[in-house]
N, C-alpha and C. Protein backbone atom coordinates (compact mmCIF):
# COMPACT_ATOMS: atom_id res chain seq x y z
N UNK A 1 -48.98 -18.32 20.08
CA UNK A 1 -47.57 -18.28 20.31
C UNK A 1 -46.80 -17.75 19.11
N UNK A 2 -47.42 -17.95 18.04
CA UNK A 2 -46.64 -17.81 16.51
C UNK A 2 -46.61 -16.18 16.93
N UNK A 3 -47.85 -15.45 17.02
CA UNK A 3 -47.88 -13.83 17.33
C UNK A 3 -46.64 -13.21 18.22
N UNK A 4 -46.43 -13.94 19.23
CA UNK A 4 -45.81 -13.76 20.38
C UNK A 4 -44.22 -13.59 19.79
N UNK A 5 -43.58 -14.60 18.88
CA UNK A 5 -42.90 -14.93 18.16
C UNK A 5 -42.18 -14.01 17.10
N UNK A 6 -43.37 -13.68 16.45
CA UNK A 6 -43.37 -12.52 15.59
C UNK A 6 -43.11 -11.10 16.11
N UNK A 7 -43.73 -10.74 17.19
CA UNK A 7 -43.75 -9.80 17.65
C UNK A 7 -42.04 -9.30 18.48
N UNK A 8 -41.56 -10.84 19.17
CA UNK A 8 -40.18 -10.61 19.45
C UNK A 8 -39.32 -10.35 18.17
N UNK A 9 -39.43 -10.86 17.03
CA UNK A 9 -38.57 -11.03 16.03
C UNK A 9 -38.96 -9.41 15.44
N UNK A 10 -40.15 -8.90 14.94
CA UNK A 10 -40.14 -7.42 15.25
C UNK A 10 -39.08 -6.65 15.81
N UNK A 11 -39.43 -6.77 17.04
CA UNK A 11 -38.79 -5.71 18.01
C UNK A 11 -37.16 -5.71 17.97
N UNK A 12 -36.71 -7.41 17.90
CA UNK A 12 -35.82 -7.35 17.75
C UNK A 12 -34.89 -6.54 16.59
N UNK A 13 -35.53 -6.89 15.53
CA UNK A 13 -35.12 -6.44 14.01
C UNK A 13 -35.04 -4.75 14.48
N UNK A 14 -36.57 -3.38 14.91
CA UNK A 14 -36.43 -2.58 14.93
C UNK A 14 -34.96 -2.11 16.17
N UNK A 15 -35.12 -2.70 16.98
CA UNK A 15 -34.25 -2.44 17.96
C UNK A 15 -32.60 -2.41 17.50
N UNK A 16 -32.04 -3.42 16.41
CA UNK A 16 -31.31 -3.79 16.19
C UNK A 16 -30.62 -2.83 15.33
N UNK A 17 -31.64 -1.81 13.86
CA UNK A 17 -31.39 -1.25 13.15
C UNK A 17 -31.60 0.06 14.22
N UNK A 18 -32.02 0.14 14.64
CA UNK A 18 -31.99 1.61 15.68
C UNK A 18 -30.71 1.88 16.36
N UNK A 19 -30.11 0.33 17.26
CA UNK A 19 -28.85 0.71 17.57
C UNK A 19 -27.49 0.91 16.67
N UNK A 20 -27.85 0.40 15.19
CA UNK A 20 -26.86 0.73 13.76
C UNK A 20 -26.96 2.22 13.84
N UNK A 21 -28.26 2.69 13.38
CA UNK A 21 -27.89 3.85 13.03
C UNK A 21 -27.49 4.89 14.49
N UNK A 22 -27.73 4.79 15.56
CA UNK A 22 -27.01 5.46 16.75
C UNK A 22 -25.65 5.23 16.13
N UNK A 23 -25.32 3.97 16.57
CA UNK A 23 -23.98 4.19 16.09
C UNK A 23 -22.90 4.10 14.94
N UNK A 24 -23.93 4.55 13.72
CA UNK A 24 -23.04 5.09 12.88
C UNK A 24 -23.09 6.78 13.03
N UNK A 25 -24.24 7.37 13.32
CA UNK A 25 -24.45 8.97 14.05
C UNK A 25 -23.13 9.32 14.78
N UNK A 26 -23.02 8.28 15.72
CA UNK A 26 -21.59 8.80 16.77
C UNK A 26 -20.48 8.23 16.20
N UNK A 27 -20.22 7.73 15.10
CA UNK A 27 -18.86 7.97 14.12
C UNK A 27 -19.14 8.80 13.37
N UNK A 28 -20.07 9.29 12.85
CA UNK A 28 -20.00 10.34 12.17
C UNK A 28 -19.70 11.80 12.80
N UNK A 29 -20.19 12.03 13.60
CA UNK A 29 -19.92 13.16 14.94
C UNK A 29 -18.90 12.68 15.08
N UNK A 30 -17.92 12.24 15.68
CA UNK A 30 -17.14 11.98 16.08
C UNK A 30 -15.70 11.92 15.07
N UNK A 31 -16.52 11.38 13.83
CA UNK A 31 -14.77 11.99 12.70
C UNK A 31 -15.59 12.68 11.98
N UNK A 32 -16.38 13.61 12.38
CA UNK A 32 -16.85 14.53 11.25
C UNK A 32 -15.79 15.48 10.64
N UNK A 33 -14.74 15.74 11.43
CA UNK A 33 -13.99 16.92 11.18
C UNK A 33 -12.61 16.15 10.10
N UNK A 34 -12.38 14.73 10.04
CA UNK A 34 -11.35 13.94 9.56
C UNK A 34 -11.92 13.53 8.26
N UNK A 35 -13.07 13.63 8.13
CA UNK A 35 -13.95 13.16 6.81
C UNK A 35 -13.62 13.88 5.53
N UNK A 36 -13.05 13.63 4.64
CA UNK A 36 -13.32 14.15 3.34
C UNK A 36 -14.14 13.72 2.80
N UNK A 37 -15.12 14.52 2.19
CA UNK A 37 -15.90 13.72 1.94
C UNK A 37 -15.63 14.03 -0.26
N UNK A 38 -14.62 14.48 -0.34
CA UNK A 38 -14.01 14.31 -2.05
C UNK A 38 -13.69 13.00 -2.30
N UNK A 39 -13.16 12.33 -1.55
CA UNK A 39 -12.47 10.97 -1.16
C UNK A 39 -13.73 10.25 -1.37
N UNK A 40 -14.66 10.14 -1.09
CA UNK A 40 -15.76 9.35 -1.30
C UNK A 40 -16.73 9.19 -2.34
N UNK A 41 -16.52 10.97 -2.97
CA UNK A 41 -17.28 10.79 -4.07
C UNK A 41 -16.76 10.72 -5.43
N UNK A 42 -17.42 10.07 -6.38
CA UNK A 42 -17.33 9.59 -7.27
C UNK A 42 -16.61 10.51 -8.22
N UNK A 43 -16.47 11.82 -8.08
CA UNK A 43 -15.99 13.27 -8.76
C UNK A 43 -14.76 13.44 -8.24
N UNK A 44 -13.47 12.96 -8.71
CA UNK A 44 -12.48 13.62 -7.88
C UNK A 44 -11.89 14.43 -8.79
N UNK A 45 -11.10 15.40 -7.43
CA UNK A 45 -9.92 16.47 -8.39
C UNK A 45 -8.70 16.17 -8.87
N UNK A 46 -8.69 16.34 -10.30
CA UNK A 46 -7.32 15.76 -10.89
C UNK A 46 -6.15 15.95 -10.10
N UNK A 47 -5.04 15.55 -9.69
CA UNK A 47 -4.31 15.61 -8.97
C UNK A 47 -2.76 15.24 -9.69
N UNK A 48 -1.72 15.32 -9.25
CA UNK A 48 -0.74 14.33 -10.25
C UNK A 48 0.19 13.49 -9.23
N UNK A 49 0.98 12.94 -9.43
CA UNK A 49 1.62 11.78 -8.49
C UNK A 49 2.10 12.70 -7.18
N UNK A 50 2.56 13.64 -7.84
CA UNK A 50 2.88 14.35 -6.40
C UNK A 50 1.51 15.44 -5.87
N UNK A 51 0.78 14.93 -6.01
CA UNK A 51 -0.37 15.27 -4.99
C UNK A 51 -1.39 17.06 -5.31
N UNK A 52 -0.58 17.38 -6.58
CA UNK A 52 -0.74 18.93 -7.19
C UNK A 52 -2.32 18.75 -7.63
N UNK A 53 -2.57 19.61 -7.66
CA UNK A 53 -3.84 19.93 -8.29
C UNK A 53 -3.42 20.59 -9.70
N UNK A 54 -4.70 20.57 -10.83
CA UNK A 54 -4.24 21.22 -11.63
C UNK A 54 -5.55 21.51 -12.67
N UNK A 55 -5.38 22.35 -13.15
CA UNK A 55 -6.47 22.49 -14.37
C UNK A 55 -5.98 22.34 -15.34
N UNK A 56 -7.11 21.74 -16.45
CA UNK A 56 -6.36 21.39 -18.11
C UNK A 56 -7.25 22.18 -18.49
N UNK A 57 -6.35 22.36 -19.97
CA UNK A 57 -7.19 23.81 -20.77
C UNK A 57 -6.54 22.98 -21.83
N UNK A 58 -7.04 23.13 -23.34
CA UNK A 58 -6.74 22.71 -24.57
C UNK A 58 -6.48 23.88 -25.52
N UNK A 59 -5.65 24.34 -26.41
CA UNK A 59 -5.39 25.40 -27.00
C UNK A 59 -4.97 24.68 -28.91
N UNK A 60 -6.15 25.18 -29.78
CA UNK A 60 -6.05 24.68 -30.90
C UNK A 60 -5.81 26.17 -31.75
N UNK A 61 -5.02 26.09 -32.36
CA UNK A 61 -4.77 27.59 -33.51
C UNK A 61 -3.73 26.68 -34.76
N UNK A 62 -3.98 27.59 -35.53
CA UNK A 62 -3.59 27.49 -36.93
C UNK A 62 -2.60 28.34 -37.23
N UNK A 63 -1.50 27.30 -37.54
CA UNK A 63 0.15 28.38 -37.53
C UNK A 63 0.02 28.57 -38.92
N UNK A 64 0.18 29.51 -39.86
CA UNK A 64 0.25 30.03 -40.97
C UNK A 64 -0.75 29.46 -41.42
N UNK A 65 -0.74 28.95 -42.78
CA UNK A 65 -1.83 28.45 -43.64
C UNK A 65 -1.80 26.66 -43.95
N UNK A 66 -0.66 26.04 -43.61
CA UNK A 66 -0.72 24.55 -43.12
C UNK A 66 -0.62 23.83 -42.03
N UNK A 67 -0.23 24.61 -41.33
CA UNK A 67 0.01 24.14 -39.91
C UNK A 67 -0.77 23.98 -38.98
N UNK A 68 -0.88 23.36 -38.54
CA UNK A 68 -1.91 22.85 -37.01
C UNK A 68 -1.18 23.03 -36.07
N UNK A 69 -1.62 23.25 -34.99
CA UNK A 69 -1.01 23.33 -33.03
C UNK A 69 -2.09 22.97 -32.33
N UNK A 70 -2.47 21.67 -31.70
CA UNK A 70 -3.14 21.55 -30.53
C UNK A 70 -2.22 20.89 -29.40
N UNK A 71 -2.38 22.01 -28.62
CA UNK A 71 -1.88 21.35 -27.26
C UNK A 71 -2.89 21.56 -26.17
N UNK A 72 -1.88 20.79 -25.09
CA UNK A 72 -3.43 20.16 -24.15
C UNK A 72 -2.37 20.49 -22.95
N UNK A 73 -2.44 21.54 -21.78
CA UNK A 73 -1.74 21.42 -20.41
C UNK A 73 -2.26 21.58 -19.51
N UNK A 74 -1.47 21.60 -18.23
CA UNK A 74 -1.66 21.45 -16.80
C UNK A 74 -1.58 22.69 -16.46
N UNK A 75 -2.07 23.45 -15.67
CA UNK A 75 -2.24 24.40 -14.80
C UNK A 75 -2.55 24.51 -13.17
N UNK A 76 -0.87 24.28 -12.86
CA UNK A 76 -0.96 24.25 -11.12
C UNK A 76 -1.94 24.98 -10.34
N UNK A 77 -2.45 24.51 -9.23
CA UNK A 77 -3.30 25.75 -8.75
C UNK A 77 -3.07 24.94 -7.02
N UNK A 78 -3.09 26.13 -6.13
CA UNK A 78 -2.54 25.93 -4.47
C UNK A 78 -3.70 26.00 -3.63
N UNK A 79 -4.65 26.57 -4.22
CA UNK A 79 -5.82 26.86 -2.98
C UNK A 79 -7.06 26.70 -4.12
N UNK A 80 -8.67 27.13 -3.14
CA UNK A 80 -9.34 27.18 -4.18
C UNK A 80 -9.93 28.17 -4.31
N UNK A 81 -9.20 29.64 -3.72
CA UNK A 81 -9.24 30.77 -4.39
C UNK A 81 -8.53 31.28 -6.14
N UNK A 82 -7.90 30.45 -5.62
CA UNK A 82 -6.93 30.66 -6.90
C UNK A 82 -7.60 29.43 -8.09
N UNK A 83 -7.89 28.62 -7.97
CA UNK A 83 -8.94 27.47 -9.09
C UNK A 83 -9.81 28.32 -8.99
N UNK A 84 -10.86 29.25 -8.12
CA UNK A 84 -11.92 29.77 -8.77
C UNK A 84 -11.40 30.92 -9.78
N UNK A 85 -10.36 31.97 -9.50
CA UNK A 85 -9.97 32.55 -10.36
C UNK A 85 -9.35 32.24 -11.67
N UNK A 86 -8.72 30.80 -11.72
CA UNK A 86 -8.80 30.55 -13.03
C UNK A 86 -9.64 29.85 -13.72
N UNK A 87 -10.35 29.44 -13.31
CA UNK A 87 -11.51 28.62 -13.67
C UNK A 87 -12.15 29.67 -14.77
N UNK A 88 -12.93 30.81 -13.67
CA UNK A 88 -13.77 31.74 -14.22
C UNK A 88 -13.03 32.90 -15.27
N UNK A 89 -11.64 32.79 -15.40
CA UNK A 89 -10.76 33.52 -16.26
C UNK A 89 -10.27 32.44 -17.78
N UNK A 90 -10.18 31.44 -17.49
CA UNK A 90 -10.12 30.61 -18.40
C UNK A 90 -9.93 30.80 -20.14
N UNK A 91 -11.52 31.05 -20.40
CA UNK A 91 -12.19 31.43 -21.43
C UNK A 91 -11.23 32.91 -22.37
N UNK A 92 -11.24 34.11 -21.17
CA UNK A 92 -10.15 35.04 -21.75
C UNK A 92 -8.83 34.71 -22.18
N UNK A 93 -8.33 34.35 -21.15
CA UNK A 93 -6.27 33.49 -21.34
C UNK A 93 -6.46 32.77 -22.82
N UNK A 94 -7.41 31.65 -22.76
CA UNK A 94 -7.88 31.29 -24.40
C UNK A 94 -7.55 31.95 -25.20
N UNK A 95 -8.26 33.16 -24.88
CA UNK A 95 -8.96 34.27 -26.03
C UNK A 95 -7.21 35.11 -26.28
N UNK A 96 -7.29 35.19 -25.29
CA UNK A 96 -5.71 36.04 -25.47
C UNK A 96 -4.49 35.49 -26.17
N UNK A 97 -4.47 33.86 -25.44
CA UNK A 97 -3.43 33.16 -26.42
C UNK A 97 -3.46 33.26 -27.97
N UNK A 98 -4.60 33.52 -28.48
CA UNK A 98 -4.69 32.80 -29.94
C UNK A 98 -4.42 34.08 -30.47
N UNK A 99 -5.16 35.79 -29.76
CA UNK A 99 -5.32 36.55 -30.57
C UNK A 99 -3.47 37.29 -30.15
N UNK A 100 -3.32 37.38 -28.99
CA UNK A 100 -1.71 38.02 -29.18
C UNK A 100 -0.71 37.42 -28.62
N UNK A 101 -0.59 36.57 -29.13
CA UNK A 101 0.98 35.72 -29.47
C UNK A 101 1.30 36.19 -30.76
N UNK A 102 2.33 36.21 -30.90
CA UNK A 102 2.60 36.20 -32.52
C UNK A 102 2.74 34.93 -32.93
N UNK A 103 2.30 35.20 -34.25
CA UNK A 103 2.15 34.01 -34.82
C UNK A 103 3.12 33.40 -35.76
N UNK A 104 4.15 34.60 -35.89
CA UNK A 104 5.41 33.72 -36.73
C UNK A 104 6.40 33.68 -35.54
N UNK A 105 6.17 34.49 -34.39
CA UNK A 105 7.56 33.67 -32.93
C UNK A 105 7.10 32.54 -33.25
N UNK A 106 6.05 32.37 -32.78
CA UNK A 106 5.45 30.91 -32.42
C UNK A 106 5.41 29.52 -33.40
N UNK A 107 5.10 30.18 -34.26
CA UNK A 107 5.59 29.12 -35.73
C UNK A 107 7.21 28.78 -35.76
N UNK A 108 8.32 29.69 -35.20
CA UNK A 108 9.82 29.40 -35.04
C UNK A 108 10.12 28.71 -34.29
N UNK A 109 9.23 28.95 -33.18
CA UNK A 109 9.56 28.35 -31.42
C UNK A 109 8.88 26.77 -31.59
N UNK A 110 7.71 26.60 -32.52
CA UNK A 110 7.49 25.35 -32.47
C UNK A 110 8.09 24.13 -33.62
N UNK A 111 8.66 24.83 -34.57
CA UNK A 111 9.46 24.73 -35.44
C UNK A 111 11.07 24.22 -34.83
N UNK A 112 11.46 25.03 -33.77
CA UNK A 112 12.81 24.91 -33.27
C UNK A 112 12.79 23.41 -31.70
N UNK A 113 11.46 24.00 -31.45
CA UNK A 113 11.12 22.86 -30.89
C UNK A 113 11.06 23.27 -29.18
N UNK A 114 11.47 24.94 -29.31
CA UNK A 114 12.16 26.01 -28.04
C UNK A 114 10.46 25.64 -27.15
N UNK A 115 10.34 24.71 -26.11
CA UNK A 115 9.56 24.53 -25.33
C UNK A 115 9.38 25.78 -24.37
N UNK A 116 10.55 25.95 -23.79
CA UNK A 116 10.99 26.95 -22.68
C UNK A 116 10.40 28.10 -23.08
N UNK A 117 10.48 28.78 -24.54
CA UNK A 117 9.98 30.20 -24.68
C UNK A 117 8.33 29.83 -24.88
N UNK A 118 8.05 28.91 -25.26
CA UNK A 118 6.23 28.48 -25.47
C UNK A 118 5.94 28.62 -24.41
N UNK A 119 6.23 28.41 -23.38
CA UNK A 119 5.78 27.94 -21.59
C UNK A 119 6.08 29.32 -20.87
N UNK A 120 6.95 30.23 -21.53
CA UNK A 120 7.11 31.61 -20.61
C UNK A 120 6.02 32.81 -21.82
N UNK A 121 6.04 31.94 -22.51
CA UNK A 121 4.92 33.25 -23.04
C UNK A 121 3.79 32.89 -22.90
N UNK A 122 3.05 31.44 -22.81
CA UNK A 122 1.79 31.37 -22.38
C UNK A 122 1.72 31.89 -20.72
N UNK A 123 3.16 31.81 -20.03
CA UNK A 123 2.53 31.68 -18.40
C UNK A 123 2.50 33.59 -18.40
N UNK A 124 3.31 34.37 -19.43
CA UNK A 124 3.13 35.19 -19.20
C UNK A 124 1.21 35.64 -19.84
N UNK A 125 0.89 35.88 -20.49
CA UNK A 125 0.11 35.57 -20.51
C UNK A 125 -1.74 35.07 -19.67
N UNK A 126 -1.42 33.82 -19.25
CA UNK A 126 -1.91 33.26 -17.52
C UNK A 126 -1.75 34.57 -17.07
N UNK A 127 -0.35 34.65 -16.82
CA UNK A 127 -0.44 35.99 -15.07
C UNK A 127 -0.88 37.04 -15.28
N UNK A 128 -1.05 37.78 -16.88
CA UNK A 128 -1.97 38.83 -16.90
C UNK A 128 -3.32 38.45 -16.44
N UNK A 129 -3.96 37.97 -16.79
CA UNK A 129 -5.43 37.53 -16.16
C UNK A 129 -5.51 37.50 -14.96
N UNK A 130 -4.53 36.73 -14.12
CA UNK A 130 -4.55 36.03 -12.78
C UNK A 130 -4.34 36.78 -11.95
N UNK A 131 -4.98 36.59 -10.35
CA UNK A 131 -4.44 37.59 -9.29
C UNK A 131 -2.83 37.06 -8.92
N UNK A 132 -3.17 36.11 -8.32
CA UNK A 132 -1.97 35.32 -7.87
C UNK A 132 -1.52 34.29 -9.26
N UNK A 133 0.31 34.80 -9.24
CA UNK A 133 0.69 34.37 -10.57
C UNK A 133 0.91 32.71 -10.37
N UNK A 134 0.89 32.10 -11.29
CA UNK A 134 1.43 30.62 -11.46
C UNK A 134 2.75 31.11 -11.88
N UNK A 135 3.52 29.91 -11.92
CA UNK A 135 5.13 29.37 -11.93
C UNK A 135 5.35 28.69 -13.03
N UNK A 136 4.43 27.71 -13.09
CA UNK A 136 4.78 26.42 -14.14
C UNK A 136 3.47 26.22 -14.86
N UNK A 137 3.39 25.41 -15.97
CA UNK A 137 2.85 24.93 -16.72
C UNK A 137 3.20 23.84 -17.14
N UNK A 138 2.47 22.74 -17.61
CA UNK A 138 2.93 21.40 -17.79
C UNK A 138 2.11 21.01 -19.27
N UNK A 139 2.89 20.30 -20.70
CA UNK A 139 2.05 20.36 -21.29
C UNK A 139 1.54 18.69 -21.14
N UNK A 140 0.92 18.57 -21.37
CA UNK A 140 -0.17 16.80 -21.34
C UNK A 140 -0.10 16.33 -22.43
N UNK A 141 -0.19 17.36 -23.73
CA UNK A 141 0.21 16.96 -25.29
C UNK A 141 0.64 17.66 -25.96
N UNK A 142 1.45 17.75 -27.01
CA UNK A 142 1.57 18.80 -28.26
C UNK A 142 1.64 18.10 -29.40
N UNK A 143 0.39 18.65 -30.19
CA UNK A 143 1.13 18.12 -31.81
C UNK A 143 0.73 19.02 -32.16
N UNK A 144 1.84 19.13 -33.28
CA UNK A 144 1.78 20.18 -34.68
C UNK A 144 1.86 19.27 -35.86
N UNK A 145 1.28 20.01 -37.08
CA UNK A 145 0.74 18.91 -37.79
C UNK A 145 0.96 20.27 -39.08
């Protein structure tokens, strides 16, 4: 009888996990198309309160011969044609900021404290590289030192 016993408690158990996974299969089919599945994983995309996406880039240069500049900003992005294009452009915009900006505007402008002209000459800048231009820039930090 103990066999007999066992053998229901078996079947039961396989039977039981067989009808789980059926029906987690037909919620999955069934909101497959409602699923994010970013939302679940452990990797999410930076985002900001209002729901933007954005890339950070860090920009360190040396204003004359005492001066320090590291800043740290945001870079809106709308689709993810446009994050792959800056993503993979990145590295240049870098390269470009440090080598043609001038370096005594920029020592005035950070000196004066003129945010507005820092943010239209880096975005000008950005939009040379970029297919589709950005608008804004956001900085995350600035110190000069």
């Amino acid at each position: 009888m103990n066999v007999e016993d066992n053998r229901g408690r078996f079947l039961a158990i396989v039977l039981s996990v067989f009808v789980l996974i059926v029906i987690c299969v037909t919620a999955f089919i069934y909101h497959n198309e409602k699923m994010n599945f970013q939302n679940i994983s452990m990797l999410r995309q930076k985002k900001d309160k209002g729901g933007l996406k954005y890339l950070k880039c860090q920009l360190m240069s040396n204003l004359g011969t005492q001066n320090y500049l590291m800043l740290e900003m945001a870079i809106p992005y709308e689709n993810k044609t446009q994050y792959a294009d800056l993503n993979q452009k990145i590295d240049r915009i870098k390269s470009d900021m440090l080598t043609n900006i001038d370096q005594e505007e920029m020592n005035k402008w950070v000196e004066e404290r003129d945010y507005v002209a820092i943010k239209g000459e880096l975005l000008k800048v950005i939009n040379k590289h970029t297919k589709k231009p950005i608008e804004h820039i956001y900085f995350d930090s600035f110190l000069y030192q």
